[in-house]
Every structure is written in C-alpha cells, then in structure tokens.
Protein backbone atom coordinates (compact mmCIF):
# COMPACT_ATOMS: atom_id res chain seq x y z
CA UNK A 1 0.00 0.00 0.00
CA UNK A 2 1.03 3.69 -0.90
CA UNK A 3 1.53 5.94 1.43
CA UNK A 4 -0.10 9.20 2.10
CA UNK A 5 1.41 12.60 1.77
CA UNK A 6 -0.52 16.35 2.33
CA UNK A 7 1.15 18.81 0.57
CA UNK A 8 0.44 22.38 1.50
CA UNK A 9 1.89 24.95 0.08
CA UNK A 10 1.38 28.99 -0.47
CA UNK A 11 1.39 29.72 -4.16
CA UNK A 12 2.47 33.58 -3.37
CA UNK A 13 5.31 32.97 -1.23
CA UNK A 14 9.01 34.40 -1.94
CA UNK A 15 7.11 36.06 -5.19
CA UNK A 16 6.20 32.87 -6.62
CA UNK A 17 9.27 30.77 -6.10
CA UNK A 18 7.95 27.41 -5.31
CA UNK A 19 6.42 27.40 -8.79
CA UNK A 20 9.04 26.34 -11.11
CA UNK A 21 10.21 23.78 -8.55
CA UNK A 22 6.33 22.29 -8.01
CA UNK A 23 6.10 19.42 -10.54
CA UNK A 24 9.53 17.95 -9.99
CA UNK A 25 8.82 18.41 -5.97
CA UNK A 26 5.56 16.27 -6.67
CA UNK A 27 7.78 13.47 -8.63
CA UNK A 28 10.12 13.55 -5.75
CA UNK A 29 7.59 12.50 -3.64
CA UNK A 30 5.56 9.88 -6.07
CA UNK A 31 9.07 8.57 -6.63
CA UNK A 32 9.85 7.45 -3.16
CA UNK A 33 6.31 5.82 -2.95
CA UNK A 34 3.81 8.53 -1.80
CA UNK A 35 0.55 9.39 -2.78
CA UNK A 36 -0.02 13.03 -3.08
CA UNK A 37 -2.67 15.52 -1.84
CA UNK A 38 -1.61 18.65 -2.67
CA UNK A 39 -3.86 21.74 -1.18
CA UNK A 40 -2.61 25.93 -2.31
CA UNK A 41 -3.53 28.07 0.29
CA UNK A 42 -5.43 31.11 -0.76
CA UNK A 43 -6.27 33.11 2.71
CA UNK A 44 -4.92 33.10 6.09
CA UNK A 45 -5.41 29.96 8.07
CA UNK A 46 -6.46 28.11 5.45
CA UNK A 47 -3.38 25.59 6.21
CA UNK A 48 -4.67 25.57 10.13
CA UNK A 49 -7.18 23.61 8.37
CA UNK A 50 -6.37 21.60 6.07
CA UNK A 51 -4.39 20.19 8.08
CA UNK A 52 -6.83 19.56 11.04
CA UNK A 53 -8.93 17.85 8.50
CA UNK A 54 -7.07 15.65 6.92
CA UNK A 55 -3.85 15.02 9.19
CA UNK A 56 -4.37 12.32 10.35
CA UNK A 57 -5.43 10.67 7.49
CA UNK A 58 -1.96 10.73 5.75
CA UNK A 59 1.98 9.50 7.27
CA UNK A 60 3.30 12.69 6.47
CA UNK A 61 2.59 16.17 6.29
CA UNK A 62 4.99 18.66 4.18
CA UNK A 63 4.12 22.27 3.79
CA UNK A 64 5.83 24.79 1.13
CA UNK A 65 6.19 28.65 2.09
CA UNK A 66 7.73 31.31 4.64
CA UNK A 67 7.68 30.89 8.60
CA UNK A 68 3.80 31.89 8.64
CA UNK A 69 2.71 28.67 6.53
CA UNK A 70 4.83 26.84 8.55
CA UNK A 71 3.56 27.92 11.82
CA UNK A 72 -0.33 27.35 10.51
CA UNK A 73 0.66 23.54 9.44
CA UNK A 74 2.35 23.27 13.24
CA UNK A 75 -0.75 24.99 14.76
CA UNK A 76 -2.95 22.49 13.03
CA UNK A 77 -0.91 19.26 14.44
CA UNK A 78 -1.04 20.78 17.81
CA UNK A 79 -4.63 21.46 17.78
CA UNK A 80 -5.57 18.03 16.47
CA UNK A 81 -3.84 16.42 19.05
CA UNK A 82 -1.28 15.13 15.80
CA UNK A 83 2.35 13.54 15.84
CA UNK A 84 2.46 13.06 12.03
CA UNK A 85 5.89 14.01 10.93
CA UNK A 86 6.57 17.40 8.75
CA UNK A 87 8.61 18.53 6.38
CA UNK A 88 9.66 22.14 5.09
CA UNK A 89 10.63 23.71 1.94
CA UNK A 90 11.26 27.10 2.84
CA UNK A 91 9.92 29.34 0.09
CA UNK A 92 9.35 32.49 1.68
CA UNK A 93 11.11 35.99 1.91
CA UNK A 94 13.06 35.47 5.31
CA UNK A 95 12.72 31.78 6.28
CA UNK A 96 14.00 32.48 9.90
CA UNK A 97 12.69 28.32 10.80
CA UNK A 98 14.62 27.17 8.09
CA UNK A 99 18.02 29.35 8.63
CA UNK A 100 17.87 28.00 11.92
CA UNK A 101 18.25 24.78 10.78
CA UNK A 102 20.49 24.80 8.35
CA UNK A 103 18.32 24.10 5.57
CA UNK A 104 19.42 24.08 2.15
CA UNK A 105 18.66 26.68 -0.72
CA UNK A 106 17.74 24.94 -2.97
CA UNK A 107 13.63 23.24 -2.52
CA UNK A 108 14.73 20.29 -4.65
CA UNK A 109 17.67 19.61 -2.27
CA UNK A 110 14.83 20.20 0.29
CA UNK A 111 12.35 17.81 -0.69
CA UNK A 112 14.83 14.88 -1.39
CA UNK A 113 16.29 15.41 2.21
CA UNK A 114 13.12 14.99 3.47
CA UNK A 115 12.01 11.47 2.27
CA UNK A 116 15.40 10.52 3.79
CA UNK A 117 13.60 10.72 6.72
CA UNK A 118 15.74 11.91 9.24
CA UNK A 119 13.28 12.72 12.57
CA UNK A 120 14.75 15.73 14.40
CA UNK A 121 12.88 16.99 17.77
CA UNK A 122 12.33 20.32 17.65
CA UNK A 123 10.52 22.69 20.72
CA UNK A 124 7.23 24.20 19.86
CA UNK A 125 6.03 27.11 21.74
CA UNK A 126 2.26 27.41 23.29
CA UNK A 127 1.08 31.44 23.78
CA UNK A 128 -2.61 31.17 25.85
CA UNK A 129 -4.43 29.03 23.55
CA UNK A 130 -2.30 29.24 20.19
CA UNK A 131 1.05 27.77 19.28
CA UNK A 132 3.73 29.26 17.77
CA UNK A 133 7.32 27.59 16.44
CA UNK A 134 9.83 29.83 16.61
CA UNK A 135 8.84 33.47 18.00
CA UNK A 136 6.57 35.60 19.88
CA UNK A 137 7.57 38.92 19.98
CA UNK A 138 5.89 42.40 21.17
CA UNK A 139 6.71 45.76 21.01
CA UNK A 140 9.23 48.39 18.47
CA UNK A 141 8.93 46.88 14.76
CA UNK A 142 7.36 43.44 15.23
CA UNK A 143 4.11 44.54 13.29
CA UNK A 144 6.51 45.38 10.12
CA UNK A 145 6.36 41.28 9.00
CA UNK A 146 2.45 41.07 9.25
CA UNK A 147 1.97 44.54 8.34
CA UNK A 148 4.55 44.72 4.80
CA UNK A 149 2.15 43.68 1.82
CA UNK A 150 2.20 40.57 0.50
CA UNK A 151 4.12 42.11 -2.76
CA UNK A 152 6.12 44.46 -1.34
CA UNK A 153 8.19 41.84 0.55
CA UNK A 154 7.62 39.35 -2.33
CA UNK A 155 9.69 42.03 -4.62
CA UNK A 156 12.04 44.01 -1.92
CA UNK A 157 12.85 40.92 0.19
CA UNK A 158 14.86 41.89 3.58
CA UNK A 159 14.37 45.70 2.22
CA UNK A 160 11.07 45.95 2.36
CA UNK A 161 11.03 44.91 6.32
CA UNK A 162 13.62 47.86 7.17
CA UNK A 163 12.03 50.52 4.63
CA UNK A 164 8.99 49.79 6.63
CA UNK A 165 10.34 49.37 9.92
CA UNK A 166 12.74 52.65 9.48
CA UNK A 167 9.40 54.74 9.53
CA UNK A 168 8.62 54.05 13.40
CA UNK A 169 11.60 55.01 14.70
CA UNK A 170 10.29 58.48 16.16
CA UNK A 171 7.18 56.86 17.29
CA UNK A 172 8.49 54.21 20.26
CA UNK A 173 5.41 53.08 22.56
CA UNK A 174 6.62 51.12 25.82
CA UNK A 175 4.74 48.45 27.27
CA UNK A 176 4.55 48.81 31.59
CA UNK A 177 4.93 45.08 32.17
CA UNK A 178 5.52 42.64 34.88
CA UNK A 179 7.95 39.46 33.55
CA UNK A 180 7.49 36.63 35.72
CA UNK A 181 10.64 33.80 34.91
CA UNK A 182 12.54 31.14 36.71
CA UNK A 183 11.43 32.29 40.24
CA UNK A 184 12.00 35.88 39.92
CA UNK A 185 9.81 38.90 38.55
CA UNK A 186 10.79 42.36 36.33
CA UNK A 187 8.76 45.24 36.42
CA UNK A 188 9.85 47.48 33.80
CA UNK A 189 8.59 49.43 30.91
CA UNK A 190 9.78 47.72 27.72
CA UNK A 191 9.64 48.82 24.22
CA UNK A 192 10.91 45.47 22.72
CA UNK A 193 10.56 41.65 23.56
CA UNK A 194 11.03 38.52 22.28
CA UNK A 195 10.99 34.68 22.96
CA UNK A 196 12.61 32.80 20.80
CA UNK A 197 13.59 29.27 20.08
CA UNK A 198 15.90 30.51 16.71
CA UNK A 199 18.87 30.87 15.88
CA UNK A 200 17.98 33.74 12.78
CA UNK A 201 15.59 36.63 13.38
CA UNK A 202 14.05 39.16 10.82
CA UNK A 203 17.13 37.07 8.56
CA UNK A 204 19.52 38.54 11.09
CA UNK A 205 21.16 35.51 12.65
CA UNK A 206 23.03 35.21 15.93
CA UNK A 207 20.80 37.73 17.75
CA UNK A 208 20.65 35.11 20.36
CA UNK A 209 23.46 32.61 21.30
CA UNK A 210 24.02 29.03 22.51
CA UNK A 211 20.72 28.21 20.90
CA UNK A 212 19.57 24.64 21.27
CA UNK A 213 16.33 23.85 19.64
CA UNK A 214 15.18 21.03 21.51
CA UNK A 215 16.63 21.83 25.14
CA UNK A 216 13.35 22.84 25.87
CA UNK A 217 14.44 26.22 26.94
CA UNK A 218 13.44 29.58 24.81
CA UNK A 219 15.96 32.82 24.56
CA UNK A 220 14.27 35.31 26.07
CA UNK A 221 15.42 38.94 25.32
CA UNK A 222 14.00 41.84 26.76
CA UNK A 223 14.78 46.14 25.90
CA UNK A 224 13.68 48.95 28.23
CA UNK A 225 12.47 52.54 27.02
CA UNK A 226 15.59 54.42 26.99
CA UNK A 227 16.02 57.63 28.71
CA UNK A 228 16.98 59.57 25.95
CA UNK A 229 18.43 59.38 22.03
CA UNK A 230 22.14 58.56 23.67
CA UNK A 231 20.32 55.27 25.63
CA UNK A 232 18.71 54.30 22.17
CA UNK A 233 21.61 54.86 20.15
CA UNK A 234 23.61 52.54 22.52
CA UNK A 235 20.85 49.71 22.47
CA UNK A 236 21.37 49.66 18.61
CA UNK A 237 24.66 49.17 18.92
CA UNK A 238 24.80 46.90 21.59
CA UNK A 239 22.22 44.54 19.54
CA UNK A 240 24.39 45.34 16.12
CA UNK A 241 27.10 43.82 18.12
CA UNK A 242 25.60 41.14 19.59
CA UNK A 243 26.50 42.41 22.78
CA UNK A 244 23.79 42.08 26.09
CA UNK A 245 25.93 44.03 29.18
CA UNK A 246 23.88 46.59 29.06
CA UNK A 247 22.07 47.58 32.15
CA UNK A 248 18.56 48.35 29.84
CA UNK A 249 18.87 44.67 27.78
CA UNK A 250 17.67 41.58 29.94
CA UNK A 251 18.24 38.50 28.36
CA UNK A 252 17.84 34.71 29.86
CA UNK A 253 16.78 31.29 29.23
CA UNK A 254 13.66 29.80 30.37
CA UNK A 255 10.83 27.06 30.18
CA UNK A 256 7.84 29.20 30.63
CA UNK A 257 7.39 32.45 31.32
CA UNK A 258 4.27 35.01 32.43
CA UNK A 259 4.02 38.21 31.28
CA UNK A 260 0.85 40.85 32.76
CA UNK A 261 0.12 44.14 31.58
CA UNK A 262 -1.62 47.56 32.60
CA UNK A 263 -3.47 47.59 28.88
CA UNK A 264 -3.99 45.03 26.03
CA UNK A 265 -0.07 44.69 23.86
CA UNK A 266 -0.15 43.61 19.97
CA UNK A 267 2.03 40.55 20.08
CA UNK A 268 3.50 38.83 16.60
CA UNK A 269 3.39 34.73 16.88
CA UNK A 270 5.71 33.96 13.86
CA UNK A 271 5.55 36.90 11.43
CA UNK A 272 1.58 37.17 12.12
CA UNK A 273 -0.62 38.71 14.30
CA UNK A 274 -1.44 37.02 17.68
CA UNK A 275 -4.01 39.31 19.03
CA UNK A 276 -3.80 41.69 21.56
CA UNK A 277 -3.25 40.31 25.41
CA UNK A 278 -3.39 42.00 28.99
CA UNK A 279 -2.30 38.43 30.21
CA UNK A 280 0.26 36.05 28.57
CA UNK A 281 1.34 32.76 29.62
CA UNK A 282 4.25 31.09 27.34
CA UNK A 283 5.21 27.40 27.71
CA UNK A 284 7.78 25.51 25.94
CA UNK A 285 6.75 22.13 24.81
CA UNK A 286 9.63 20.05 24.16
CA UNK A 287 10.77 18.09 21.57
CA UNK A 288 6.57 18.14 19.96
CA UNK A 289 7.31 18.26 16.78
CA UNK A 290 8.57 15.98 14.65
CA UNK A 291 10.60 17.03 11.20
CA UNK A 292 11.85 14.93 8.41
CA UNK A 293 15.10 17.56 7.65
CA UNK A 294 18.89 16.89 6.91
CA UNK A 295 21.40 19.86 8.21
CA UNK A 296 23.41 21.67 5.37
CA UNK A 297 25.54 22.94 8.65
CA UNK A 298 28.21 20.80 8.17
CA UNK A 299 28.28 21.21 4.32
C-alpha cells in the first residue's frame, strides 16, 4: 500500500518561487512511494485547516512557504492532538525556521532530504491558547512582518522589512509590564521583547546565542524605554554587536514564562498577528514536533 502525503503549500510565497520547482517536488515525492494531496492556500489559516482535517489521514505532512505557513501547518498538528511528521521547503522571503536549521537553498535539495527521513525533535512554543514555532515577539517593529504587503516583501525581500520598519523610529510606545521567569519577577517598561527558540531573526542571525532547539528552553530577550536618544543609540549598537551588558537589555533562558500588563499589547506569533493580550502565559513544549530535515551545517 502507498503511502499518504498532504502537501500544502502557499502559491504567493518568496514572489512565486515554489512554482518552477512544483512538478519535480511532486515526482520527488511519487518517486519514493507517496501518494499526493496537494492543497494551495489562498487566505490566512487556510493551512490551520487543512491540516486539522485531513492530518491524520496521511503519514506525512509537508508544507511549502515562509515561517507563517509553517507555523499554521504546526498549529494544526497541535490542535488536532497530531504527531504526524513534517517537512519544510522554505519558500518564503526570510525563512527564519529554516536558517535555523540549516536548511538548504535549494527546494529540490529540500524535498529529497526529506524522504530521507531523518526525525529531528524540535521545541514548539504554546502562547494562551495558540502555538507558535519559533517566535513571539511584542513591542518596536514586530508589526513590520504582518503589516509589509504581501508584494512588497515578495519584490524588496529583507528591504522591504527595514524601509517599513525605518518609519517608526520616532514613534516608540513602551509596554509597563511585569515578567514573571525562573522564580524571579521584572517590572519594567519595555519597548521590545522577544521569545525565541531561533537561531535567525528578521534574517539577522546570531541575535541570540548558545541556541539549542530542543533543550526545551526559549531565549528570552527583553529592551527597556531608553532615557533619551544617547540610551537608544547605545541599544542599537549593543544589539548590532551582539553584545547584552547593558544595564537596559535583559536576556535569559527559560521554560515558561508570564508576562501581565496595565493595557492590552499587539504581540506577533511567527511573522503574524497574535491578538492583543493583557495576560500572557508562554510554555515551551519540548521536543513536539517531529521534522523529516537533513542539516546543510556541516556542508
């Protein structure tokens, strides 16, 4: 007997990209003895569910796009209570997931790797109710991803996120919240956080260090308002140079973490919206998902 393989993929991704590479992907996969369902997104969510639908149905689930269609096929799995296996072919503008993980350029390269099937363990986040694979961020620029159009990032790439980004530099909000982490609590006023289980973020990598994406542990980095245009300046620089002494950048490892706040805060769960929240609890949930990959680290 065959077995069964959902494809989902989002046609508009990385302007296009996956298209030139679809058929051949499709043989890849028909060659190494799968059956084929293959589903193209065409709104937000849609892969949330498909893959609630029919995940269980097939022995492996592979999904085609950036870190938003990857994070809808995750949030589906977790939701339906799923352990089928995934694979990636990162087709988007940034692919933070898939820079993480050493994943190749090339989605051929990609989708051969993955019927080697080689299961790595990777963390998966839970935010409240939702799930998230890689980041949950609040705070100074982390609307730009879900807030870029569609074609300007498809055409402008990494520009697009700093031409759009540049614009709110003389309009920082801070965020009065109290961080609860590993026994201790921060009250501060922050203008940027983010929890992370990445190695690459916004395609800048090494933002965060000693990562280890199973250890069950997120990087947790966390900027106060600065007192002035000298403060800023040095927290720029200090994040340009991957350096964390100073006094207004907190960063740590934890499991879980709670975070309360005065008023509602916009928070971005992988690139996308994830709602506005007066109350935030953030769990790490070890080693829940399963990927078919193969490193190019070592290449």
């Amino acid at each position: 007997m065959r077995k069964k393989l959902l494809f989902v993929f989002n046609p508009k991704a990385g302007n296009g990209k996956l298209r030139s590479y679809l058929m051949d992907i499709i043989d890849i996969f028909n060659q190494n003895g799968y059956e084929v369902t293959a589903f193209a997104t065409q709104k937000a969510r849609d892969a949330v569910e498909i893959v609630m639908e029919y995940g269980s149905r097939v022995d492996l689930v592979v999904c085609s796009g950036g870190d938003g269609t990857l994070d809808e096929v995750v949030t589906g799995l977790m939701r339906g209570g799923l352990d089928t296996p995934v694979g990636y072919i990162p087709t988007g503008s940034t692919n933070d997931f898939a820079n993480s993980l050493f994943l190749p350029k090339d989605p051929l390269e990609v989708a051969r790797n993955i019927m080697k099937q080689n299961v790595y363990c990777c963390d998966v986040g839970r935010f409240n109710e939702q799930t998230f694979t890689y980041i949950a961020a609040f705070g100074l620029f982390t609307d730009v991803s879900y807030d870029t159009p569609q074609d300007l990032k498809n055409v402008l790439g990494h520009l697009a996120y700093l031409l759009n980004g540049i614009t709110r530099l003389f309009d920082i909000k801070s965020y009065p919240l109290i961080v609860e982490a590993n026994g201790k609590k921060l009250k501060r006023e922050f203008i940027y956080g983010m929890i992370t289980n990445s190695r690459s973020v916004g395609g800048f990598k090494n933002l965060t260090r000693d990562v280890d994406m199973n250890d069950g542990l997120f990087e947790v980095t966390l900027i106060e308002m600065p007192e002035n245009p000298l403060e800023m300046q040095q927290i720029v620089t200090a994040l340009l140079m991957e350096e964390d002494d100073l006094d207004k950048i907190h960063t740590f490892k934890a499991s879980s973490l709670e975070i309360t706040a005065a008023d509602p805060v916009p928070w971005t769960l992988d690139g996308e919206f994830g709602g506005r929240h007066e109350h935030v609890q953030i769990e790490n949930r070890q080693k829940a998902l399963k990927l078919f990959l193969t490193s190019s680290k070592d290449e």
